[in-house]
C-alpha atoms as a PDB file:
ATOM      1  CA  UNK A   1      85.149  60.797 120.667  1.00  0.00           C
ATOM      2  CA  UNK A   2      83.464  57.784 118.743  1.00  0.00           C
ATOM      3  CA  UNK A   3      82.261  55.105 120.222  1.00  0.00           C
ATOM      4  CA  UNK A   4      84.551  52.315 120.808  1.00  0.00           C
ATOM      5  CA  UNK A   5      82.095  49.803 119.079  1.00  0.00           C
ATOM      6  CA  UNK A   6      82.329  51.619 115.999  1.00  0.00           C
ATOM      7  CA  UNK A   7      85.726  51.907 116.075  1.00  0.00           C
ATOM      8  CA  UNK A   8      86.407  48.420 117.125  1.00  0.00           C
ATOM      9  CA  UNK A   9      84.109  47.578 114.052  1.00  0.00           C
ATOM     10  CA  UNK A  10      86.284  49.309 111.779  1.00  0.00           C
ATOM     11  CA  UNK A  11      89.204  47.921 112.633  1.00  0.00           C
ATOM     12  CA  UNK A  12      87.525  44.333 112.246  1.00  0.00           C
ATOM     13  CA  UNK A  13      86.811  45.376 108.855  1.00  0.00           C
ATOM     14  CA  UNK A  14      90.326  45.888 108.320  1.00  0.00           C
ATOM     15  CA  UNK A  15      91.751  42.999 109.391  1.00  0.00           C
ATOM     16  CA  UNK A  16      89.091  41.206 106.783  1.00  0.00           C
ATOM     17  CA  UNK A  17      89.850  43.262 104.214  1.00  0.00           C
ATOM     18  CA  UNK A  18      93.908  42.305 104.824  1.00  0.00           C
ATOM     19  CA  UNK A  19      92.722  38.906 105.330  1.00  0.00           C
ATOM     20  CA  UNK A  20      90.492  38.026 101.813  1.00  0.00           C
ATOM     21  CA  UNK A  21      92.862  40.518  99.462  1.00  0.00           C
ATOM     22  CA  UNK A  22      94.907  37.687  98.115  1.00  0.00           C
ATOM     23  CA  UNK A  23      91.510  35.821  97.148  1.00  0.00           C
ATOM     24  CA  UNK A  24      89.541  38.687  96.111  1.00  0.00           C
ATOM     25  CA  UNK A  25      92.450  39.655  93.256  1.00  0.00           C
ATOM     26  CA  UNK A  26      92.350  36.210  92.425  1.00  0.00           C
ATOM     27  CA  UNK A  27      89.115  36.351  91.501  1.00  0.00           C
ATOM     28  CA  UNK A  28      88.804  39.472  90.009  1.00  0.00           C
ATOM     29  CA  UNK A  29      91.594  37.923  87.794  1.00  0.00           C
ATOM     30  CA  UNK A  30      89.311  35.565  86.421  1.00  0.00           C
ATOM     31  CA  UNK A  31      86.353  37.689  86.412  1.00  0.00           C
ATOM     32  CA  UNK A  32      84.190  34.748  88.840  1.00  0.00           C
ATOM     33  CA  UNK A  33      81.388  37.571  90.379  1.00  0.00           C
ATOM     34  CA  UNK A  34      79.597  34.929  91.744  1.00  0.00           C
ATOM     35  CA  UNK A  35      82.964  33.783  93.691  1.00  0.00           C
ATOM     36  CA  UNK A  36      83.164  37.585  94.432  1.00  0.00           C
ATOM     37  CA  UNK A  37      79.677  37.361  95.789  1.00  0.00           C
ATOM     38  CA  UNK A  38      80.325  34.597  98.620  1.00  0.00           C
ATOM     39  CA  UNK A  39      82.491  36.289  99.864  1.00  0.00           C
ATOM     40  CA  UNK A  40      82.029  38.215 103.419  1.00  0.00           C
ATOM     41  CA  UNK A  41      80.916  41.945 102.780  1.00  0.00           C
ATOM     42  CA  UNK A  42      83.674  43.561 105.259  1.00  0.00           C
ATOM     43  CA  UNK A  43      86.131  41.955 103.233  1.00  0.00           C
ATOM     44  CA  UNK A  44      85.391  44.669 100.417  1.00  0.00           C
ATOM     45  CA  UNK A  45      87.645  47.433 100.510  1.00  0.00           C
ATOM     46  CA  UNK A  46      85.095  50.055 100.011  1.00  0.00           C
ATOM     47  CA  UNK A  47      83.174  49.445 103.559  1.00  0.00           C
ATOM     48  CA  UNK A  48      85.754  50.695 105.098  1.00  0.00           C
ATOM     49  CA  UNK A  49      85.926  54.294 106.734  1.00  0.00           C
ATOM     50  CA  UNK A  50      88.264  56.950 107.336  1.00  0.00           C
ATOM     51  CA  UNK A  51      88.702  57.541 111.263  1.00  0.00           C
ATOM     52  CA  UNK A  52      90.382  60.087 112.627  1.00  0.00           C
ATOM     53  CA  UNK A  53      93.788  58.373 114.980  1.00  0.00           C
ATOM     54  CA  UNK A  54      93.374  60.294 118.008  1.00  0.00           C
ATOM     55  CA  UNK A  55      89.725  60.404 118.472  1.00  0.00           C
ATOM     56  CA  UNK A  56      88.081  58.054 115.325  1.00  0.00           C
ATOM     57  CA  UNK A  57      85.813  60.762 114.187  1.00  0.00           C
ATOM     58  CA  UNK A  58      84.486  59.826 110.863  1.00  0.00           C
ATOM     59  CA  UNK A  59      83.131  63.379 109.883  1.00  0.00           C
ATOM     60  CA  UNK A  60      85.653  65.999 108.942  1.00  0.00           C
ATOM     61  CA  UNK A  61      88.526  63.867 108.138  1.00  0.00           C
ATOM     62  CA  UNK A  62      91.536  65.005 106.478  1.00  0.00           C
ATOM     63  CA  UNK A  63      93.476  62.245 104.865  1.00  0.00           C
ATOM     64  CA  UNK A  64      96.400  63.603 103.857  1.00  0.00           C
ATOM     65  CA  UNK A  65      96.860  64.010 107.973  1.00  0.00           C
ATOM     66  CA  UNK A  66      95.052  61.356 109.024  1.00  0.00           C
ATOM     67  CA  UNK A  67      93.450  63.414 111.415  1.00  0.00           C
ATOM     68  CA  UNK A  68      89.760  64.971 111.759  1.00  0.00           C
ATOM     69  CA  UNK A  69      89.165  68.867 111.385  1.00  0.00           C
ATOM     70  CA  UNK A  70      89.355  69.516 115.385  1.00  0.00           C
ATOM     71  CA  UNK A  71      92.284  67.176 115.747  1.00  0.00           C
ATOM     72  CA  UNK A  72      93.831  69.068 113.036  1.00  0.00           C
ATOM     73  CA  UNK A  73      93.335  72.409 114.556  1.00  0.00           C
ATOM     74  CA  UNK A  74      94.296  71.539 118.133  1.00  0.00           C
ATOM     75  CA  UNK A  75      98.158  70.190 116.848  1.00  0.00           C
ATOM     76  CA  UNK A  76      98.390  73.066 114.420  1.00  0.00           C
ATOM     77  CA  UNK A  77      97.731  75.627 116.578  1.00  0.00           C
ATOM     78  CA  UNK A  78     100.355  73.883 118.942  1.00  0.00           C
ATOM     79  CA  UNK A  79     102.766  74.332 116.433  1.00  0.00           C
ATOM     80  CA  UNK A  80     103.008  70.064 116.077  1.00  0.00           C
ATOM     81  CA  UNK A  81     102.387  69.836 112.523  1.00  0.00           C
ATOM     82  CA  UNK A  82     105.599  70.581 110.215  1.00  0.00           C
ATOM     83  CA  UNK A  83     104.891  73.496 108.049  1.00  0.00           C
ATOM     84  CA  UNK A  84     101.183  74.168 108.857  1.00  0.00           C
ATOM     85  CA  UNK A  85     100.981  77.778 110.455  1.00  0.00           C
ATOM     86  CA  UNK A  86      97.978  79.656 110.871  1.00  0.00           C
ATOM     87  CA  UNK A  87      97.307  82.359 107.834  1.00  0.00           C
ATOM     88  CA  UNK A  88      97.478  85.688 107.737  1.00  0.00           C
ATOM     89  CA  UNK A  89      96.831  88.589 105.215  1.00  0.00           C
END
């Protein structure tokens, strides 16, 4: 499990990023880099990091299930995920 601040600092970082996206198109637009520049850095898309739902584990994510690699395995091996089963050959 990550720790809470981290977590709790990501999702800052996404309310900032929801918050400043009007203005930042705006001025990408009009191509104004030095309006781009005042504005905060957590409000840039790109500092922003994929966390696992259940237990925000940054390492070993898998986006297409939002979920990290031990996540993953624990619900697939429960049968939880729709048409993941476990190979065999």
């Amino acid at each position: 499990m990550a720790k809470t601040s981290i977590v709790a600092r990501d999702a800052k970082r996404l309310r900032m990023i929801e918050q400043y996206s009007a203005k930042r198109a705006e001025l990408k637009k009009l191509g104004d880099l030095e309006g781009l520049a005042k504005l905060p850095r957590n409000s840039s898309p790109t500092r922003r990091t994929n966390r696992c739902l259940e237990t925000g584990r940054s390492r070993g994510y898998m986006r297409q299930f939002g979920l990290s690699r031990i996540s993953f395995r624990e619900h697939a091996s429960k049968g939880e995920i729709p048409g993941v089963t476990k190979a065999s050959w």
